[in-house]
Protein backbone atom coordinates (compact mmCIF):
# COMPACT_ATOMS: atom_id res chain seq x y z
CA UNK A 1 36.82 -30.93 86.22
CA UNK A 2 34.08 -28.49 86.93
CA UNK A 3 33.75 -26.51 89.91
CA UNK A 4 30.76 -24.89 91.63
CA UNK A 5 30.57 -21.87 89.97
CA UNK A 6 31.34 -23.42 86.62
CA UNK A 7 28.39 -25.49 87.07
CA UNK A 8 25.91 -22.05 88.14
CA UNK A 9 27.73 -20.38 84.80
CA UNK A 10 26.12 -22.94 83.09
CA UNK A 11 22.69 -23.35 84.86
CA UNK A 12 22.97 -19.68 83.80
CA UNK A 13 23.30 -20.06 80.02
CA UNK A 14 20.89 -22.78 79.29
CA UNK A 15 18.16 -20.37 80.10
CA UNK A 16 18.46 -18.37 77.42
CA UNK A 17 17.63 -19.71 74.02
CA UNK A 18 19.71 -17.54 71.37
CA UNK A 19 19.27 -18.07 67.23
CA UNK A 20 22.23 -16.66 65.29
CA UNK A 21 21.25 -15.61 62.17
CA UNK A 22 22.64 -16.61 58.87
CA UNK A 23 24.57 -14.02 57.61
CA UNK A 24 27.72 -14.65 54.73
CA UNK A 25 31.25 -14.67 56.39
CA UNK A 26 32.46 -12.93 53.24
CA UNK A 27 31.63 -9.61 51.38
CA UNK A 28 31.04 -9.24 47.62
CA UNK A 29 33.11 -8.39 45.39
CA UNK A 30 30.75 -5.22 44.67
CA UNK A 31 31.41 -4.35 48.50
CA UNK A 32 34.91 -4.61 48.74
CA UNK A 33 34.93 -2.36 46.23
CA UNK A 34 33.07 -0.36 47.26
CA UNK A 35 34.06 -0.52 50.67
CA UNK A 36 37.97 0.62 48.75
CA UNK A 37 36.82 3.32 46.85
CA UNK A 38 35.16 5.51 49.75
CA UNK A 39 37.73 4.34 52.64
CA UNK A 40 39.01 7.67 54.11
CA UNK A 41 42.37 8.55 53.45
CA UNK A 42 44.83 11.36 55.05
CA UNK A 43 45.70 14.35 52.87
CA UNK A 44 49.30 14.69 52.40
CA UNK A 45 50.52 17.90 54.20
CA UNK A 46 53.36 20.09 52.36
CA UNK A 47 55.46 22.43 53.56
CA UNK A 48 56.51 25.38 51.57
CA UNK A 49 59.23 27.47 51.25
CA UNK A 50 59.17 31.29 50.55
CA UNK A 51 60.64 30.62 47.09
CA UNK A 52 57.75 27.53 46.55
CA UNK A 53 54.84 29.54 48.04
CA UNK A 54 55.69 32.73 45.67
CA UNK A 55 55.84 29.96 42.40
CA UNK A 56 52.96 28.13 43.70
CA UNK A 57 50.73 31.22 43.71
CA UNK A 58 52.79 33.17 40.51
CA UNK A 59 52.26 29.97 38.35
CA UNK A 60 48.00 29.94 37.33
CA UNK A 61 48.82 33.44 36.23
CA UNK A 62 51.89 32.75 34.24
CA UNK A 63 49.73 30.32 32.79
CA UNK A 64 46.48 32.60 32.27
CA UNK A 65 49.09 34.97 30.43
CA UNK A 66 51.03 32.63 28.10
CA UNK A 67 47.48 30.88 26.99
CA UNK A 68 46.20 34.42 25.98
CA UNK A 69 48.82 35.46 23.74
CA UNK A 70 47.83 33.26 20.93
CA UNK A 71 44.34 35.33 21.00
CA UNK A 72 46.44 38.63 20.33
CA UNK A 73 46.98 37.57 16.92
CA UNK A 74 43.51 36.38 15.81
């Protein structure tokens, strides 16, 4: 059952002559991976202690010093 303004709605729309264009409903494989390798992601957030922060900045140089002492006896 169509009423009045259905019937204007549709006067309406057969004016216009659209053409969809062909385009594929589904990506390839090379885009979905791509697509999964450069979607953003959220850094993990950490929250250190005192005791953490101190090791977390003390550790590269503990490391610095026990890899040099090998050179001391070349």
């Amino acid at each position: 059952m169509k009423n009045k303004s259905d019937e204007k709605l549709f006067q309406k729309l057969d004016e216009f002559d659209v053409e969809v264009p062909d385009f594929p409903m589904r990506k390839s494989r090379v885009e979905r991976a791509g697509n999964w390798l450069f979607d953003s992601t959220r850094l993990p957030e950490f929250e250190f202690t005192e005791r953490g922060m101190a090791l977390t900045l003390f550790l590269p140089v503990f490391i610095s010093v026990i890899s040099a002492i090998p050179l001391i006896f070349l």
